[in-house]
Structures are given as C-alpha cells and as structure tokens.
PDB file of N, CA and C in Angstrom:
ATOM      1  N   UNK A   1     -42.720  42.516 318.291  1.00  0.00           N
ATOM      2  CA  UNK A   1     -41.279  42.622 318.103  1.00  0.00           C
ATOM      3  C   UNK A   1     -40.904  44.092 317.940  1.00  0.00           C
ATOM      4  N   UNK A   2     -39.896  44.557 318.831  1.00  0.00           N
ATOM      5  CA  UNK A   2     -39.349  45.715 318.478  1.00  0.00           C
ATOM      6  C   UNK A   2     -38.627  46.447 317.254  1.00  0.00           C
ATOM      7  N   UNK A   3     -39.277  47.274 316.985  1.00  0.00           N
ATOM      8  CA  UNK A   3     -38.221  48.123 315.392  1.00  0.00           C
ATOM      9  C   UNK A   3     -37.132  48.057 315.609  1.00  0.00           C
ATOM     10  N   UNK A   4     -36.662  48.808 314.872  1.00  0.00           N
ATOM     11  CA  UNK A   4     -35.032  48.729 314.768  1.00  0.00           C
ATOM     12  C   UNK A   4     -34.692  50.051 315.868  1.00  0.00           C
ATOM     13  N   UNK A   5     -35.500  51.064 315.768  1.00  0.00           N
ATOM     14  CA  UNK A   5     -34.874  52.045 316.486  1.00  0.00           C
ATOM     15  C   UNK A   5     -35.516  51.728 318.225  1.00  0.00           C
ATOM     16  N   UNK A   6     -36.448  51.304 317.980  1.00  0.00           N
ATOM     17  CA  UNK A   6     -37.195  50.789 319.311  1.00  0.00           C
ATOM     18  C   UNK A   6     -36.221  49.835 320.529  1.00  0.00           C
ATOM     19  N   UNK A   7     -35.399  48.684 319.317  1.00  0.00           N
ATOM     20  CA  UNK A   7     -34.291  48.041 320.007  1.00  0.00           C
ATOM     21  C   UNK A   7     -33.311  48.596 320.208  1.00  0.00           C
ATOM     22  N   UNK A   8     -32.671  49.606 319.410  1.00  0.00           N
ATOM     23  CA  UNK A   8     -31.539  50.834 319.730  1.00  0.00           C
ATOM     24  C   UNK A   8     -31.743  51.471 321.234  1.00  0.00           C
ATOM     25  N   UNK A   9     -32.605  52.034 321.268  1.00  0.00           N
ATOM     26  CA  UNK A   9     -32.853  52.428 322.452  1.00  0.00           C
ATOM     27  C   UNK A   9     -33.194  51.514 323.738  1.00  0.00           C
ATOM     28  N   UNK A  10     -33.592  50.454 323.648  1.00  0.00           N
ATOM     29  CA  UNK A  10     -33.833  49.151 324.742  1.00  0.00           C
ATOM     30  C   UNK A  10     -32.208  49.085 325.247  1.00  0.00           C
ATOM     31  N   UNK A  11     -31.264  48.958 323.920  1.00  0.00           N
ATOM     32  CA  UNK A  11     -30.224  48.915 323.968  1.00  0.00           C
ATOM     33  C   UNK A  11     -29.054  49.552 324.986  1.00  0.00           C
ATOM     34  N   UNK A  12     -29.497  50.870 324.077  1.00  0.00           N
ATOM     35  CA  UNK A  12     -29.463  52.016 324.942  1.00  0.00           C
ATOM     36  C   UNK A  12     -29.671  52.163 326.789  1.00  0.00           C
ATOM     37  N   UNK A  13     -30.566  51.725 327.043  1.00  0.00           N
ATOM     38  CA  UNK A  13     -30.957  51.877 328.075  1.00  0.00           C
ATOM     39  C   UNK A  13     -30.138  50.712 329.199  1.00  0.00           C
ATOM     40  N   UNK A  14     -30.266  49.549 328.652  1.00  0.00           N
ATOM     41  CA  UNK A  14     -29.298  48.536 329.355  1.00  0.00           C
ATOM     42  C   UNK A  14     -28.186  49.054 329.396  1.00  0.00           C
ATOM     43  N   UNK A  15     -27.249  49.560 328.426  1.00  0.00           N
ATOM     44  CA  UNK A  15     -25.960  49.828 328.338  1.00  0.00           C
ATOM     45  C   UNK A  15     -26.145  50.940 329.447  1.00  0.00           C
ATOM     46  N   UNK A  16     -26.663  51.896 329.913  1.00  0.00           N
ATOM     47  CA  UNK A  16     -26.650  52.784 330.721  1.00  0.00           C
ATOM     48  C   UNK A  16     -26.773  52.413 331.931  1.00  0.00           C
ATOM     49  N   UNK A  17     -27.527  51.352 332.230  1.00  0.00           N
ATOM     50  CA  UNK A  17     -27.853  50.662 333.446  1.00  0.00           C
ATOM     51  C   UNK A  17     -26.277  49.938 333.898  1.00  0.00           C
ATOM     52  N   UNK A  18     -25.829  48.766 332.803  1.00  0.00           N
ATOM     53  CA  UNK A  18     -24.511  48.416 333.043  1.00  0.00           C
ATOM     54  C   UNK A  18     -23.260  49.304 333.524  1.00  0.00           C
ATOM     55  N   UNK A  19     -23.357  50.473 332.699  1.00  0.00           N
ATOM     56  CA  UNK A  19     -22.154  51.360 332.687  1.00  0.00           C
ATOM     57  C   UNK A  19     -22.580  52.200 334.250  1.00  0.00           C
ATOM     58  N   UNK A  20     -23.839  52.165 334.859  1.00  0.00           N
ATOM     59  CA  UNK A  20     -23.749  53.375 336.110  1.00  0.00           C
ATOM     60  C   UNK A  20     -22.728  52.150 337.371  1.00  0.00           C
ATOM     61  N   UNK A  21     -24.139  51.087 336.942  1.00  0.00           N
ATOM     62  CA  UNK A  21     -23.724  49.276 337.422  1.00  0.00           C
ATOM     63  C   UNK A  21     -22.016  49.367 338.325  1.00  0.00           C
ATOM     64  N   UNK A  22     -21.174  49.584 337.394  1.00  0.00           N
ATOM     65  CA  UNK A  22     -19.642  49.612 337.486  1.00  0.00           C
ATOM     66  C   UNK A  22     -19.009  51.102 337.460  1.00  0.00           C
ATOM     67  N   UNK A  23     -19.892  51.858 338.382  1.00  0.00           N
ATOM     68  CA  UNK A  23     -19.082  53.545 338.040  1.00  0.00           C
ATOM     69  C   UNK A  23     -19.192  54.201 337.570  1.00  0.00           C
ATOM     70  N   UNK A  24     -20.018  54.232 336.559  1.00  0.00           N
ATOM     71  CA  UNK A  24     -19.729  55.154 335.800  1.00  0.00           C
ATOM     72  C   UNK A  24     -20.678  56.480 336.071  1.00  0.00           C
ATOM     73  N   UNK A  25     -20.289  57.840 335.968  1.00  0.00           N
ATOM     74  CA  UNK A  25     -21.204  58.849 335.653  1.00  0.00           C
ATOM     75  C   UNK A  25     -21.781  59.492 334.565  1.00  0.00           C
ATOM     76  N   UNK A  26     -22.952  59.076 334.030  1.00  0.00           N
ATOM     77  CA  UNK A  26     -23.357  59.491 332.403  1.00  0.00           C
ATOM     78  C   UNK A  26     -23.707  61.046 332.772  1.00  0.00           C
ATOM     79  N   UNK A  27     -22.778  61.724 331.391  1.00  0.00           N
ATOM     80  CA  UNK A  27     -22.900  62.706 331.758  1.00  0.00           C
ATOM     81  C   UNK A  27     -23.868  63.299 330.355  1.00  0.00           C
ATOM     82  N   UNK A  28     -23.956  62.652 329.368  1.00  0.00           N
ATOM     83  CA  UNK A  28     -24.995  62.843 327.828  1.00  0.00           C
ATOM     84  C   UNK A  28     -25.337  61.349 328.143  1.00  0.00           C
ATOM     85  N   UNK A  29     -26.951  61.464 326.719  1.00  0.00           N
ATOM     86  CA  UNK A  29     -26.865  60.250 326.200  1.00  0.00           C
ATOM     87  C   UNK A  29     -27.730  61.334 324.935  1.00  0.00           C
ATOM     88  N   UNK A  30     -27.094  60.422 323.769  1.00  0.00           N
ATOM     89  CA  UNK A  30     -27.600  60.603 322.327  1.00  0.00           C
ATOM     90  C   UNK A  30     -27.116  62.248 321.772  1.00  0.00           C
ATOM     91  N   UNK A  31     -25.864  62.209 322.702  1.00  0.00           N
ATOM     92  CA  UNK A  31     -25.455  63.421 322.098  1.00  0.00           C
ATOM     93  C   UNK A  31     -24.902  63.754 320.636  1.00  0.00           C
ATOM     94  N   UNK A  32     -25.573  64.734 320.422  1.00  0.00           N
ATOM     95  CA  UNK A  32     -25.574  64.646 318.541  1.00  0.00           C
ATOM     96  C   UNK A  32     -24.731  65.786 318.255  1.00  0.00           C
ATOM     97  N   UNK A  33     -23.665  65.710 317.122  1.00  0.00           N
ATOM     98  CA  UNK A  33     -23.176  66.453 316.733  1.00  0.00           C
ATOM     99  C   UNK A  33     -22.949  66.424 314.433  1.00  0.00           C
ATOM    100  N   UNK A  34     -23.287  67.267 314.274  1.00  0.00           N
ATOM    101  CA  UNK A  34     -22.912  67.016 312.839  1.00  0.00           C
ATOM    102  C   UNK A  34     -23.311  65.618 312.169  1.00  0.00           C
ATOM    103  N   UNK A  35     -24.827  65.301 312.621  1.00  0.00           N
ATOM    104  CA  UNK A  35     -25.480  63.730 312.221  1.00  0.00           C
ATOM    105  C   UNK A  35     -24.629  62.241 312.612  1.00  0.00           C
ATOM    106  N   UNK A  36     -23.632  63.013 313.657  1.00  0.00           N
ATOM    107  CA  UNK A  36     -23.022  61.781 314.682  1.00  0.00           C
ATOM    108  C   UNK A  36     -24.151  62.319 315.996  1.00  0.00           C
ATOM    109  N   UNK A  37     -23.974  61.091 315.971  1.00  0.00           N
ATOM    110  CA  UNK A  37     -24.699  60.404 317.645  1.00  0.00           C
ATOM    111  C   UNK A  37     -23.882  59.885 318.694  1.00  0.00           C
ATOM    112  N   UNK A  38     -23.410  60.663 319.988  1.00  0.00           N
ATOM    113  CA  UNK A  38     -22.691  59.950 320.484  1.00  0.00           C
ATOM    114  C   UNK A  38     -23.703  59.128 321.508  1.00  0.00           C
ATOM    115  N   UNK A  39     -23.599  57.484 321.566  1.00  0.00           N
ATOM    116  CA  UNK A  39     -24.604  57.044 322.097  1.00  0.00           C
ATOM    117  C   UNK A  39     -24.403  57.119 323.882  1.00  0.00           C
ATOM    118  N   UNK A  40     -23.381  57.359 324.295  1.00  0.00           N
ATOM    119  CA  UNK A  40     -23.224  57.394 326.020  1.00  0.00           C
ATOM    120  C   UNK A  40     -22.583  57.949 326.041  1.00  0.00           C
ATOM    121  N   UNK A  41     -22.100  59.383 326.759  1.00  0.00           N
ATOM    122  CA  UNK A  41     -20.714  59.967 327.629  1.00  0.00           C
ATOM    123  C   UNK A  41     -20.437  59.647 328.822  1.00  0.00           C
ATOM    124  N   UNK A  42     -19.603  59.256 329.142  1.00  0.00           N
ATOM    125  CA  UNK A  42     -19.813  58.668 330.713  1.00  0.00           C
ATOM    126  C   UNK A  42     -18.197  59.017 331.108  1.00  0.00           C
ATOM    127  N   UNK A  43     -17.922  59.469 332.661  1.00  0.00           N
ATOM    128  CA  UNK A  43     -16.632  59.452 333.365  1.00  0.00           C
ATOM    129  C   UNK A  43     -16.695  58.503 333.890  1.00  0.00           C
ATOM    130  N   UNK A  44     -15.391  57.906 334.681  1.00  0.00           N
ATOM    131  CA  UNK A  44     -15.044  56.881 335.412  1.00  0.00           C
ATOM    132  C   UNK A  44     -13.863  57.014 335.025  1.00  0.00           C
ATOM    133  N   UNK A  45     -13.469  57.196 337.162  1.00  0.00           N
ATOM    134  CA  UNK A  45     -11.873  57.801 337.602  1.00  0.00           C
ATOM    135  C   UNK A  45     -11.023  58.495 336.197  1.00  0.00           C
ATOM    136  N   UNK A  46     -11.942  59.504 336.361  1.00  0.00           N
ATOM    137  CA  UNK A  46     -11.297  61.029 335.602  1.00  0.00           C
ATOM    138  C   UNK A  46     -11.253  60.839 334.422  1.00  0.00           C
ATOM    139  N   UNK A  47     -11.221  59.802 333.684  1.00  0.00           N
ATOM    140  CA  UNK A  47     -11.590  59.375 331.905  1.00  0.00           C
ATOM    141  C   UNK A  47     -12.540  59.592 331.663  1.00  0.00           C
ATOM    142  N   UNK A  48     -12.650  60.129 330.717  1.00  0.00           N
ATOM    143  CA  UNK A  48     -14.028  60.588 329.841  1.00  0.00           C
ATOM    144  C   UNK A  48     -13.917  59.370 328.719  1.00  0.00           C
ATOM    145  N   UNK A  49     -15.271  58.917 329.379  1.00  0.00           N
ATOM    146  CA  UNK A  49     -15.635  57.559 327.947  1.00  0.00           C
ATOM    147  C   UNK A  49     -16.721  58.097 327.013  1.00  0.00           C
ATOM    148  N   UNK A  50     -16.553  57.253 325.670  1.00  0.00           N
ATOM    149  CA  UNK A  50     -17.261  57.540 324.763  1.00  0.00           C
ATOM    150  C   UNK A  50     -17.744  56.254 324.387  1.00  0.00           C
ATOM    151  N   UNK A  51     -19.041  55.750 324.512  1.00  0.00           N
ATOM    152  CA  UNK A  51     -19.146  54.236 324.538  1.00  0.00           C
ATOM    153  C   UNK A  51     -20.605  54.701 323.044  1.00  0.00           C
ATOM    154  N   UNK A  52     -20.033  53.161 322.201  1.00  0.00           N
ATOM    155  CA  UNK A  52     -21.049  53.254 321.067  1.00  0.00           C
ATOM    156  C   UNK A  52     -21.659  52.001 321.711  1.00  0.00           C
ATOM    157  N   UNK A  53     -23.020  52.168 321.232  1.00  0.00           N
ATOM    158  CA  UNK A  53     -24.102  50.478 321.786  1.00  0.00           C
ATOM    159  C   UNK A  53     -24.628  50.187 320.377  1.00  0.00           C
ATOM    160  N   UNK A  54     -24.320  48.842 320.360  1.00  0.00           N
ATOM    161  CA  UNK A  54     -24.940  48.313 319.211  1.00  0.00           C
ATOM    162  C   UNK A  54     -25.582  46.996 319.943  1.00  0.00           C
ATOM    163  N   UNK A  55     -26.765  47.223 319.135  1.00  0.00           N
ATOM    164  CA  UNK A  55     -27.713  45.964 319.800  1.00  0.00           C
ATOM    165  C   UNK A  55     -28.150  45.028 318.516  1.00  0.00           C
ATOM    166  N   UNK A  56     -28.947  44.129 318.722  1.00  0.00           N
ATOM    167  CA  UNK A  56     -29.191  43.084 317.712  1.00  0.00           C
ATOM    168  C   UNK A  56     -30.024  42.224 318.640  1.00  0.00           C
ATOM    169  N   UNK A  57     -30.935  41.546 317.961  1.00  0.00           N
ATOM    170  CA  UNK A  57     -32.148  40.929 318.454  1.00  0.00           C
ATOM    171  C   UNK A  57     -31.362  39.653 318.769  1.00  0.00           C
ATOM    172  N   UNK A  58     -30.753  38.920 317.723  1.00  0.00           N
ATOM    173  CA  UNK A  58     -29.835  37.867 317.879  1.00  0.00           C
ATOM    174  C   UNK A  58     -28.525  38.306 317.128  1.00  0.00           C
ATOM    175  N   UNK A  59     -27.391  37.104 317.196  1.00  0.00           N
ATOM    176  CA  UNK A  59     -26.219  37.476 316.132  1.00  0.00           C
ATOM    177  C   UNK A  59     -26.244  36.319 315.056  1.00  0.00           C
ATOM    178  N   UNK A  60     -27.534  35.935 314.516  1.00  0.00           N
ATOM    179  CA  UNK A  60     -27.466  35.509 313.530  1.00  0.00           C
ATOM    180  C   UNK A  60     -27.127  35.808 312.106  1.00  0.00           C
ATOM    181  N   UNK A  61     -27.086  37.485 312.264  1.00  0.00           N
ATOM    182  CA  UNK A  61     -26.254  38.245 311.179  1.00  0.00           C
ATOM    183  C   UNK A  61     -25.029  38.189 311.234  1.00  0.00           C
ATOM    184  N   UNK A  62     -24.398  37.967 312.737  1.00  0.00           N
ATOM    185  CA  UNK A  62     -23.364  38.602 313.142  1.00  0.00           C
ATOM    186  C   UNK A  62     -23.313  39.441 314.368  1.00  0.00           C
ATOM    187  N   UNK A  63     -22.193  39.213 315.198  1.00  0.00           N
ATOM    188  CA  UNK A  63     -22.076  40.098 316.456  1.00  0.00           C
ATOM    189  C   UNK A  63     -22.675  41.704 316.439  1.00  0.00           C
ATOM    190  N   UNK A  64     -23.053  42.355 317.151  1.00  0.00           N
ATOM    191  CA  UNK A  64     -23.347  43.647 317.065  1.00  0.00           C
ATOM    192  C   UNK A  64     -21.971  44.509 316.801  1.00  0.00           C
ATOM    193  N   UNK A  65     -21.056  44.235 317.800  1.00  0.00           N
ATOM    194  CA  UNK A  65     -19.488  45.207 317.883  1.00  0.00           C
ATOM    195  C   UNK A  65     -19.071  45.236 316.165  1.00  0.00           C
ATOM    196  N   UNK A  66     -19.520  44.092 315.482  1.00  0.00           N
ATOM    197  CA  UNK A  66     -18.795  44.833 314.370  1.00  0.00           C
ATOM    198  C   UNK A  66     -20.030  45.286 313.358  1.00  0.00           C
ATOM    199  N   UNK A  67     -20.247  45.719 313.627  1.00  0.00           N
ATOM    200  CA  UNK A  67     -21.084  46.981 313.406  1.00  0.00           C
ATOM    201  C   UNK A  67     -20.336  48.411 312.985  1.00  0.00           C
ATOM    202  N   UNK A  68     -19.300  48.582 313.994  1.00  0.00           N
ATOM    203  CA  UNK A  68     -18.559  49.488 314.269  1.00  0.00           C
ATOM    204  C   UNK A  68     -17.499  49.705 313.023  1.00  0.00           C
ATOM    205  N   UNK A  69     -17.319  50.477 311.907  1.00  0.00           N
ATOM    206  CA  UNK A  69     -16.119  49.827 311.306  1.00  0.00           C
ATOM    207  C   UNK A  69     -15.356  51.620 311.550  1.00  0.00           C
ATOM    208  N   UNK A  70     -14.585  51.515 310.511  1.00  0.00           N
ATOM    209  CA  UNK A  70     -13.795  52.630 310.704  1.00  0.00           C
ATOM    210  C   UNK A  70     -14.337  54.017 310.105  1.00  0.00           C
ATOM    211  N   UNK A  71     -15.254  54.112 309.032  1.00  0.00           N
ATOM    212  CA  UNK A  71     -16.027  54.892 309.190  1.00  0.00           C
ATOM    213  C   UNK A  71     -16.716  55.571 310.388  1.00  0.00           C
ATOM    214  N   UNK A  72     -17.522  54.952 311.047  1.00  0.00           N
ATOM    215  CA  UNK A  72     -18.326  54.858 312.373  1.00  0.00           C
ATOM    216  C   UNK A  72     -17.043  55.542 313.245  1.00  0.00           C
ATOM    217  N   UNK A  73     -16.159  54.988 313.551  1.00  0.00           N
ATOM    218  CA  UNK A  73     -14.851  55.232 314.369  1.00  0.00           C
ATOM    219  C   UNK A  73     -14.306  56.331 314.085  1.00  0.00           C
ATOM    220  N   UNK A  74     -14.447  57.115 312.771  1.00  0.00           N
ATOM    221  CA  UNK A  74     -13.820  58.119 312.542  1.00  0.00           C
ATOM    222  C   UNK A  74     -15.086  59.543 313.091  1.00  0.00           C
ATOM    223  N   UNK A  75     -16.591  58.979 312.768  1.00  0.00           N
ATOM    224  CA  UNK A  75     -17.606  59.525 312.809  1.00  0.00           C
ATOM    225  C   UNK A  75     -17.615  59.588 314.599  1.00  0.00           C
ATOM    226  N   UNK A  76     -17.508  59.047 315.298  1.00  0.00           N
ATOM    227  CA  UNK A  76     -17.486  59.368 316.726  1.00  0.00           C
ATOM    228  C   UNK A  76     -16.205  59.721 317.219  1.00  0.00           C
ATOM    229  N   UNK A  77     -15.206  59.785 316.407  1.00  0.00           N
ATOM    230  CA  UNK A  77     -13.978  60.535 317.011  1.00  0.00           C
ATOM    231  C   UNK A  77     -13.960  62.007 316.821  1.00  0.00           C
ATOM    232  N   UNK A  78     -14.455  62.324 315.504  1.00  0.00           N
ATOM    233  CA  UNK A  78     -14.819  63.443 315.436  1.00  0.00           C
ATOM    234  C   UNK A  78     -15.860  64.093 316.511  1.00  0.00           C
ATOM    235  N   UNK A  79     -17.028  63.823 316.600  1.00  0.00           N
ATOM    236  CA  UNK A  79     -18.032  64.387 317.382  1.00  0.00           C
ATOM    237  C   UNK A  79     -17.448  64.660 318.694  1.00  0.00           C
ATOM    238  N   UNK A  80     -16.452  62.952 319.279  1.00  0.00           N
ATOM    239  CA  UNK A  80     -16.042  63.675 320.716  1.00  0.00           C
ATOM    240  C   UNK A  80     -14.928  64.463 320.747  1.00  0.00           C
ATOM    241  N   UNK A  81     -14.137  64.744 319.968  1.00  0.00           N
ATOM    242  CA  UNK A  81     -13.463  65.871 319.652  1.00  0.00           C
ATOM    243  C   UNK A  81     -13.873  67.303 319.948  1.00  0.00           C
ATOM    244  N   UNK A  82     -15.406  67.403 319.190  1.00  0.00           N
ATOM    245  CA  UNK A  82     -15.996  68.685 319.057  1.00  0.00           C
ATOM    246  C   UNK A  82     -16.465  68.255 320.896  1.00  0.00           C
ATOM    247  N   UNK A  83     -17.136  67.616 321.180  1.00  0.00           N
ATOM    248  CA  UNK A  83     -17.601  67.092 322.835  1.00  0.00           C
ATOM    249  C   UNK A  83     -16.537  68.006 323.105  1.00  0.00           C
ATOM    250  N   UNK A  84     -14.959  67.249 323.795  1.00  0.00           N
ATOM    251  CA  UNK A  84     -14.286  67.524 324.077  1.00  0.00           C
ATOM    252  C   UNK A  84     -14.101  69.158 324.245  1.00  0.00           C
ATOM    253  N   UNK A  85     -14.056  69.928 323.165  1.00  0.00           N
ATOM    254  CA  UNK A  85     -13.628  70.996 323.051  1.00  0.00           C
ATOM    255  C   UNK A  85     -15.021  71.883 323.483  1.00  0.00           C
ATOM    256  N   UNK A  86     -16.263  71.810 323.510  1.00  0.00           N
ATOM    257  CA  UNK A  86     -17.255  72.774 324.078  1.00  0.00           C
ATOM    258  C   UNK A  86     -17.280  72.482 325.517  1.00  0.00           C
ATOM    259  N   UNK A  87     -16.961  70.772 326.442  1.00  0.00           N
ATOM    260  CA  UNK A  87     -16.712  71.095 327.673  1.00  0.00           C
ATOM    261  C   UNK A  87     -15.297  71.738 328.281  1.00  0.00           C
ATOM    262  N   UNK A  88     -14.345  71.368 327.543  1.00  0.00           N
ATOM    263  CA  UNK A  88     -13.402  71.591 327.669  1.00  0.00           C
ATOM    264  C   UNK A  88     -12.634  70.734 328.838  1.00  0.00           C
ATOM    265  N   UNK A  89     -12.366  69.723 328.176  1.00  0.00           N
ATOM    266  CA  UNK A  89     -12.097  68.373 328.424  1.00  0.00           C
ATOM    267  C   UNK A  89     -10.712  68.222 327.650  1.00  0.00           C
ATOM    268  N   UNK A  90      -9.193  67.867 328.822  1.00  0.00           N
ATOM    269  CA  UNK A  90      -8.064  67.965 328.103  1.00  0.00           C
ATOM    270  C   UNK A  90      -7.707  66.568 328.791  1.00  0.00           C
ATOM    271  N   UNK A  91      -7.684  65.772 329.416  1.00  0.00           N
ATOM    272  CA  UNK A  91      -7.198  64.985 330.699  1.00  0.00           C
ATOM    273  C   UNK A  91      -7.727  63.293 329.440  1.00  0.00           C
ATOM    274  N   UNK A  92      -7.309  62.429 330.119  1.00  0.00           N
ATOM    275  CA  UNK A  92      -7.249  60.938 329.628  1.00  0.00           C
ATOM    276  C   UNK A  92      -9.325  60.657 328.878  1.00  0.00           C
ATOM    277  N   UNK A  93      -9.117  60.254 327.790  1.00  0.00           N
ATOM    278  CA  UNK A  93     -10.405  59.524 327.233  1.00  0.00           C
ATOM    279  C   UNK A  93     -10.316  58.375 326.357  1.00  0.00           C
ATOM    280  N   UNK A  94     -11.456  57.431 326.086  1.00  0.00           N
ATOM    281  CA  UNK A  94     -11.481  56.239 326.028  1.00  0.00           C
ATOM    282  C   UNK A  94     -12.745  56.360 325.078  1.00  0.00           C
ATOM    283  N   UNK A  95     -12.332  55.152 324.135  1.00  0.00           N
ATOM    284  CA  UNK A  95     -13.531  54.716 323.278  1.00  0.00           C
ATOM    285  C   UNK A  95     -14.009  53.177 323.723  1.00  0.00           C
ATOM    286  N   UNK A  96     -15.374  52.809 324.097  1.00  0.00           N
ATOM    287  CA  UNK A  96     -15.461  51.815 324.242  1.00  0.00           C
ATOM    288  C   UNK A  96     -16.875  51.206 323.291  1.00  0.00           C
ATOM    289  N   UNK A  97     -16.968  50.180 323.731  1.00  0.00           N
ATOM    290  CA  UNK A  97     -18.110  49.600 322.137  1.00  0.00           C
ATOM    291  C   UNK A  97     -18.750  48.789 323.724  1.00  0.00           C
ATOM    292  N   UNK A  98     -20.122  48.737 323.913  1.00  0.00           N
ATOM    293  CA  UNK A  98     -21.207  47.505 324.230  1.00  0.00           C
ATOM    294  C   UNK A  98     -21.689  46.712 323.356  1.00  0.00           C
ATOM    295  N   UNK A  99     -21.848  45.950 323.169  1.00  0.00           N
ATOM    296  CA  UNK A  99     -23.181  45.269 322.439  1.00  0.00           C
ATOM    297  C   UNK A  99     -23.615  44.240 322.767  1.00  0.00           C
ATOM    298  N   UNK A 100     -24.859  44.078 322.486  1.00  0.00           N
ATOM    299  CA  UNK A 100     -26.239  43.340 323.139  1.00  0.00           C
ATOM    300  C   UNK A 100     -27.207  42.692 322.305  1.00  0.00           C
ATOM    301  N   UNK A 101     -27.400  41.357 322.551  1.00  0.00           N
ATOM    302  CA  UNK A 101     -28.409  40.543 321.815  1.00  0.00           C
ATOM    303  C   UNK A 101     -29.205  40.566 323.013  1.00  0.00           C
ATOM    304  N   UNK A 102     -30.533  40.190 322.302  1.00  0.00           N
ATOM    305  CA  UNK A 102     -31.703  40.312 323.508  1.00  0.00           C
ATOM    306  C   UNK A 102     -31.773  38.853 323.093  1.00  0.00           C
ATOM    307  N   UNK A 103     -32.022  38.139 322.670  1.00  0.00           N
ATOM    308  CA  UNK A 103     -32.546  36.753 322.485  1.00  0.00           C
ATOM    309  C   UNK A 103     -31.691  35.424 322.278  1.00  0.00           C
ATOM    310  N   UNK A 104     -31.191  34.517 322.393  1.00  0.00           N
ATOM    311  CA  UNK A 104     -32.611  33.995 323.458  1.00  0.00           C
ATOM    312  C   UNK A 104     -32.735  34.833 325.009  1.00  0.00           C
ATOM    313  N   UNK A 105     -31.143  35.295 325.090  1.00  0.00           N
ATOM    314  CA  UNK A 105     -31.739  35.719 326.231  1.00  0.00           C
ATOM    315  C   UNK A 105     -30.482  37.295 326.604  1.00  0.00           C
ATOM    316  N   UNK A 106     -30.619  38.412 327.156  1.00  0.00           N
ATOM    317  CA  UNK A 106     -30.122  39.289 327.169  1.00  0.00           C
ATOM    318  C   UNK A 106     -28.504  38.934 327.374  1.00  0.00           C
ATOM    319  N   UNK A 107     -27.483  39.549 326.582  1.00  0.00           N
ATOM    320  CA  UNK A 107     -26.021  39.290 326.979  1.00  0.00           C
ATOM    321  C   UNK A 107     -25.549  40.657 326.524  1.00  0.00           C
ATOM    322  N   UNK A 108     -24.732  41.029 327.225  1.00  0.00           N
ATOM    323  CA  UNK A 108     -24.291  42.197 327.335  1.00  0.00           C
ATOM    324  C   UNK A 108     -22.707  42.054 327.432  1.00  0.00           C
ATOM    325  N   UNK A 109     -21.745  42.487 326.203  1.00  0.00           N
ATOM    326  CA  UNK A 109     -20.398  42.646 325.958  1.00  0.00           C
ATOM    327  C   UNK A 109     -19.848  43.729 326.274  1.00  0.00           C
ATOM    328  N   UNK A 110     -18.937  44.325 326.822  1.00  0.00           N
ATOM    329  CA  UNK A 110     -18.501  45.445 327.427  1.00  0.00           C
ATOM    330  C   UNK A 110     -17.024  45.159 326.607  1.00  0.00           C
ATOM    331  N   UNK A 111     -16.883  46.171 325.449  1.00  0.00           N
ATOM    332  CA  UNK A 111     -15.151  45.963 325.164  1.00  0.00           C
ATOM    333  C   UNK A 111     -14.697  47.741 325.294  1.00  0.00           C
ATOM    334  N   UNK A 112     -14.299  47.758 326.536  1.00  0.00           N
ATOM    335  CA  UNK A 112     -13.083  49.087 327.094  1.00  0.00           C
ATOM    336  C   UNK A 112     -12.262  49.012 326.162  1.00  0.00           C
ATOM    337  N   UNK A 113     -11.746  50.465 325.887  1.00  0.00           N
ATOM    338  CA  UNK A 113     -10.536  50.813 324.737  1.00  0.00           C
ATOM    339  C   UNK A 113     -10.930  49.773 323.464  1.00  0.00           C
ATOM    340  N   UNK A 114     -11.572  49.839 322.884  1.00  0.00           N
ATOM    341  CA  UNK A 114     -12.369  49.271 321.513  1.00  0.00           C
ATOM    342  C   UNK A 114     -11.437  49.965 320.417  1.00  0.00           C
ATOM    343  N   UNK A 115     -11.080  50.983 320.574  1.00  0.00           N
ATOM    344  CA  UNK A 115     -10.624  51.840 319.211  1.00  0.00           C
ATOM    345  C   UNK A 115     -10.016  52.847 320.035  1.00  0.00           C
ATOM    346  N   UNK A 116      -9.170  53.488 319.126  1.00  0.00           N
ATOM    347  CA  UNK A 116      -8.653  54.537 319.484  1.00  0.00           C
ATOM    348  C   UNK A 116      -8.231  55.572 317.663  1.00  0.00           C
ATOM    349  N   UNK A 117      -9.290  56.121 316.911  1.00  0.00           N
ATOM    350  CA  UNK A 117      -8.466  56.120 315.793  1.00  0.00           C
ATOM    351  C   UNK A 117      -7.993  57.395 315.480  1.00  0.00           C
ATOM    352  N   UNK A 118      -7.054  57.488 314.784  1.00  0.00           N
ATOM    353  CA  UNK A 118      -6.284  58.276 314.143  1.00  0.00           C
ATOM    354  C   UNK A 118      -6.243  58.249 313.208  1.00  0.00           C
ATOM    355  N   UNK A 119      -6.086  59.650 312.628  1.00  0.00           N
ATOM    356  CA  UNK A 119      -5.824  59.808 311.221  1.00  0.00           C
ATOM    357  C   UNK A 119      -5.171  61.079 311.205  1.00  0.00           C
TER     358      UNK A 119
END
C-alpha cells in the first residue's frame, strides 16, 4: 500500500495526465513558494490555471476536494500571486481542485473555478 506522500504523487501524476488529456499546457508541477506547494500550473486558451490534487485511497473519510478549506485557498492564492508576478502574468486565471480515489477503482473529479478567494 502506498504512503501518504507516495499516493500524493500517484495523484499527482494522473491529474497531469487528465489535465494535458483536455489541453492543457503544464507549465510547473510542485511549484513551491513560502511552504505553499502549488500542485499543477497549467494554461488552457490563455488562462493560467492553478489546479490543487487531492487524492485519497478511498472516500471513506470523506471526498478528497474537501480537503481544500479556506486556509489552503488562501495558501495557494497567495503563492500564485507571487507565480503570477515573477512570470509576469496579468491576463484571465483560474483555481481549480482534482481529486482522486484510487479504490475500488480510479475516479477522477475535475471541479474548474473551485474557488476564487479574496480577502
């Protein structure tokens, strides 16, 4: 059975496969800023996405997406902020959430525009 970070990255890796799958161009993965992790950067038609992957063996805890709370949301708005500003990136961006149970058998959730937060 896979660790926890072992399945993060399995995770990881599907979500990258899905997201090229439908367009997308990854342009990071595991880009780190200030002990944020952004887990995918990806374009598609001129939006710069910021996709978090949360995986889970099953959702017998609970779905993976909420995982995500507003902490987390504030923690990757920041980082792509700083993203943003070292490529220098002014034009339309998007937060989106994957998440993935592997068992019984792989399913893969794609929620586009997941968050958008402000403060």
């Amino acid at each position: 059975m896979a660790n926890h970070n072992e399945l993060g990255k399995i995770g990881e890796e599907i979500a990258k496969k899905f997201l090229e799958e439908k367009g997308h161009k990854i342009l990071e993965i595991n880009w780190t800023w200030a002990n944020t992790e952004l887990d995918l950067i990806s374009m598609e038609n001129n939006i710069l996405i910021f996709t978090e992957v949360k995986t889970r063996k099953n959702a017998e805890f609970g779905y993976p997406e909420s995982a995500v709370g507003k902490r987390k949301e504030k923690q990757i708005y920041d980082a792509a902020a700083e993203y943003m500003d070292r490529v220098g990136h002014e034009n339309e961006i998007r937060f989106d959430i994957i998440a993935i149970t592997i068992e019984p058998k792989i399913k893969i959730e794609h929620f586009p525009d997941a968050f958008f937060p402000i403060w």
